[in-house]
Structure formats: structure tokens, C-alpha cells
Protein backbone atom coordinates (compact mmCIF):
# COMPACT_ATOMS: atom_id res chain seq x y z
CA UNK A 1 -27.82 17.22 12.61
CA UNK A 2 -24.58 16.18 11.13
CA UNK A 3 -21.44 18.15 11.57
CA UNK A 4 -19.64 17.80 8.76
CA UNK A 5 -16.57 20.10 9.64
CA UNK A 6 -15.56 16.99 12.03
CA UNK A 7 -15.61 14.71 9.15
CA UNK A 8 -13.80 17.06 6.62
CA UNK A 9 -11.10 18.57 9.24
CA UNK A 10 -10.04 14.67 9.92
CA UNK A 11 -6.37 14.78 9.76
CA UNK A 12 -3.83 12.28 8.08
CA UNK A 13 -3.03 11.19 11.66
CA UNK A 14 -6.50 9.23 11.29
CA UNK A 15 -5.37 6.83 8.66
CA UNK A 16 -3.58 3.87 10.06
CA UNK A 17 0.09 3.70 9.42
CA UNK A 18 0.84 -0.04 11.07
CA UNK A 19 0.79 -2.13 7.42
CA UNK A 20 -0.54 -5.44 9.71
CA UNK A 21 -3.21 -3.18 10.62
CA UNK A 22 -3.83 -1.99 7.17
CA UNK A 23 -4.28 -5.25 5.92
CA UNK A 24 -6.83 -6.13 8.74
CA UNK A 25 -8.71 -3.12 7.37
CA UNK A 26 -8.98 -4.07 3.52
CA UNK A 27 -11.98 -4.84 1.68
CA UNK A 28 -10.11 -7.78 -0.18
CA UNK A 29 -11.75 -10.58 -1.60
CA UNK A 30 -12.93 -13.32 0.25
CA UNK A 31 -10.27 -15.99 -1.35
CA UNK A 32 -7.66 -13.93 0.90
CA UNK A 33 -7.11 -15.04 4.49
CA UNK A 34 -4.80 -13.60 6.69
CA UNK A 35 -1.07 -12.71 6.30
CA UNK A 36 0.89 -15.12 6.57
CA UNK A 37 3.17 -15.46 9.48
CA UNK A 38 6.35 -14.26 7.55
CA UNK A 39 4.74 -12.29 5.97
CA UNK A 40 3.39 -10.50 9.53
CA UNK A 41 6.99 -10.77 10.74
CA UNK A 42 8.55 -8.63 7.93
CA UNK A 43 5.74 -5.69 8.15
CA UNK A 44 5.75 -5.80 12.10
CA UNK A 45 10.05 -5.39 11.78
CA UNK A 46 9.84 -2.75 9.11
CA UNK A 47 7.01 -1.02 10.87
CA UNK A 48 9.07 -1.17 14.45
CA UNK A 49 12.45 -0.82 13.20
CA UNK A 50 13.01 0.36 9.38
CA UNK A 51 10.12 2.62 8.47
CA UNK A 52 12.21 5.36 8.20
CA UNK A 53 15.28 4.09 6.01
CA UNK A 54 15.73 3.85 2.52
CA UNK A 55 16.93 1.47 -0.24
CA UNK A 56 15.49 -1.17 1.52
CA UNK A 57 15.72 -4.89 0.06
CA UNK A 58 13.50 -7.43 0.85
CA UNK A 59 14.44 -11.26 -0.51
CA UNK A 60 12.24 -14.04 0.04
CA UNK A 61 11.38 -17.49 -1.90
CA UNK A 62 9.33 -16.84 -4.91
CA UNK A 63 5.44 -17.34 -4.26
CA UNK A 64 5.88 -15.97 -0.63
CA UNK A 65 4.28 -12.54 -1.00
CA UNK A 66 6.72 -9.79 -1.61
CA UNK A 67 4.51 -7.97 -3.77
CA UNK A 68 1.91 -8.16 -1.02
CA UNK A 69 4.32 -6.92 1.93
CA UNK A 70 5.44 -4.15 -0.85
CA UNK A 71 2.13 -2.88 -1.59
CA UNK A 72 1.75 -2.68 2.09
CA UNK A 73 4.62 -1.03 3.31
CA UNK A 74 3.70 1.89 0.50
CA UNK A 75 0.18 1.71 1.81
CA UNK A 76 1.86 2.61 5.24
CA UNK A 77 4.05 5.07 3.65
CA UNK A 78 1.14 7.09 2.04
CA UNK A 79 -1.20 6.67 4.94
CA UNK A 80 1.71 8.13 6.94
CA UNK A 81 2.22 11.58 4.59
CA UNK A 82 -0.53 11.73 2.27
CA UNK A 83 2.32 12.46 -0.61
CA UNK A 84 2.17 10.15 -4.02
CA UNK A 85 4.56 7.40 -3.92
CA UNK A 86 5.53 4.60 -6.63
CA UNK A 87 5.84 0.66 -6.72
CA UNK A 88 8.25 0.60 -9.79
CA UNK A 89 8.43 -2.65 -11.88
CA UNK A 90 10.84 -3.35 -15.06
CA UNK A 91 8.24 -4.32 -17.53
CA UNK A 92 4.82 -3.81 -18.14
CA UNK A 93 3.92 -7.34 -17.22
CA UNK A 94 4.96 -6.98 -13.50
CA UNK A 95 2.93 -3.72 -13.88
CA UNK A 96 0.07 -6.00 -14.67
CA UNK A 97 0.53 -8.37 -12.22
CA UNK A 98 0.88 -6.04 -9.12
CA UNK A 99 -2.14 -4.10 -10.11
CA UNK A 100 -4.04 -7.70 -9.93
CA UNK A 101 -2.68 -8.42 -6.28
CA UNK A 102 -3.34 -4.81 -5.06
CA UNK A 103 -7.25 -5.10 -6.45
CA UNK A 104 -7.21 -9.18 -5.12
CA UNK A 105 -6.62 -7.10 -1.61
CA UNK A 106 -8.34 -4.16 -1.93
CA UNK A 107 -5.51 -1.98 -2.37
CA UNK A 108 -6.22 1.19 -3.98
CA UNK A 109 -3.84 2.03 -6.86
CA UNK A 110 -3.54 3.91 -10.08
CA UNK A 111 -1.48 3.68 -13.50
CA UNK A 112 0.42 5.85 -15.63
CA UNK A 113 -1.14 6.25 -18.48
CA UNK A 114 0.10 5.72 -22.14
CA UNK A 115 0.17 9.79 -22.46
CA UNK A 116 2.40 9.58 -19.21
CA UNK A 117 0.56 12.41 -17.65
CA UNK A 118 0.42 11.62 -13.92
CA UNK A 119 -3.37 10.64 -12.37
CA UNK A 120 -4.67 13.19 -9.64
CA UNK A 121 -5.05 10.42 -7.39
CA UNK A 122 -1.50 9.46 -7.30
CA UNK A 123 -0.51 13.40 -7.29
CA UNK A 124 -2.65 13.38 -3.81
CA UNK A 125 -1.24 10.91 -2.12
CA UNK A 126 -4.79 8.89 -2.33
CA UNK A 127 -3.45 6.31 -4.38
CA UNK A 128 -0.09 4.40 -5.53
């Protein structure tokens, strides 16, 4: 017999927080290898060092992933408190464009809709 109280009581402690870890963990398409190694650097220095601060700014090259190591560190952040949190972007193309990479890894994520009434899965914490 299955007892599901074990499976429903599972606490937030549970979900992994590490974003490297998180990443190992996505279902994200097969055109996707690993992170690559500055990419691993950043997440592993946040992780250790900078998870708790704020106004955090993260400058690389273009093309090397930012949006990636974003979406992860929120990942972490969510994992971590189970409370909604937002990846904000100035235009609706960006909007666009993050919501490809976050479904290219297997990210779960939600939009705002045009009637700007917030999702339940984003009021959760389930999704960004």
C-alpha cells in the first residue's frame, strides 16, 4: 500500500536549492548540454557567497547565457521559499525571448496575462 501522507507532507526543504544542481535536474531538450564553465562559476559563487543579497548585477559578453544563469538563480530562489518571484524584462520581446530559453531548459514559468490578473502558479511559488 502506498502512503500518501509521506508524499504530500514533503517539505520545501526537498526541492534543491544549488542552481548547478537544478540544472542537472531539468527535463531540457536534448540540443542543451551542460553549463558552461562560466556559466557554472557564476551560479556556484552566487550560490556559496551572494544568495542572500540583493540588487545583484551580473555583466557578461552578449551570447554567454545570462538569461540562463538568471532563470536559474530564481529557480533557486523559489525552490528555496516556495514564494512567487519575477524575471522582469523592458519590453515584451525580451518577455518572449526568456520564456523560449526557460521552455528550451525545462524551466517552468508563467506570464502575466493581457488582463494583468496574476496566474495561481506564480501566486504559489510553483512557477516564475
Amino acid at each position: 500500500m502506498v502512503d500518501f501522507k509521506k508524499k504530500v507532507n514533503k517539505s520545501a526543504t526537498d526541492k534543491i536549492v544549488n542552481p548547478v544542481e537544478i540544472y542537472d535536474t531539468l527535463d531540457r531538450k536534448s540540443i542543451t548540454g551542460p553549463l558552461r564553465p562560466v556559466q557554472s562559476e557564476i551560479l556556484d559563487s552566487w550560490y556559496k557567497e551572494r544568495v542572500n543579497d540583493r540588487d545583484l548585477i551580473l555583466k557578461l559578453h552578449t551570447g554567454e547565457g545570462k538569461t540562463l544563469i538568471g532563470l536559474l538563480m530564481l529557480y533557486s530562489k523559489i525552490n528555496s521559499s516556495s514564494k512567487p518571484a519575477l524575471f522582469v524584462c523592458p519590453n515584451k520581446y525580451l518577455v518572449q525571448q526568456v520564456c523560449q530559453e526557460a521552455k528550451k531548459f525545462g524551466i517552468p514559468f508563467c506570464t502575466i496575462p493581457e488582463d494583468n490578473d496574476l496566474p495561481n502558479d506564480f501566486l504559489v511559488g510553483k512557477k516564475s
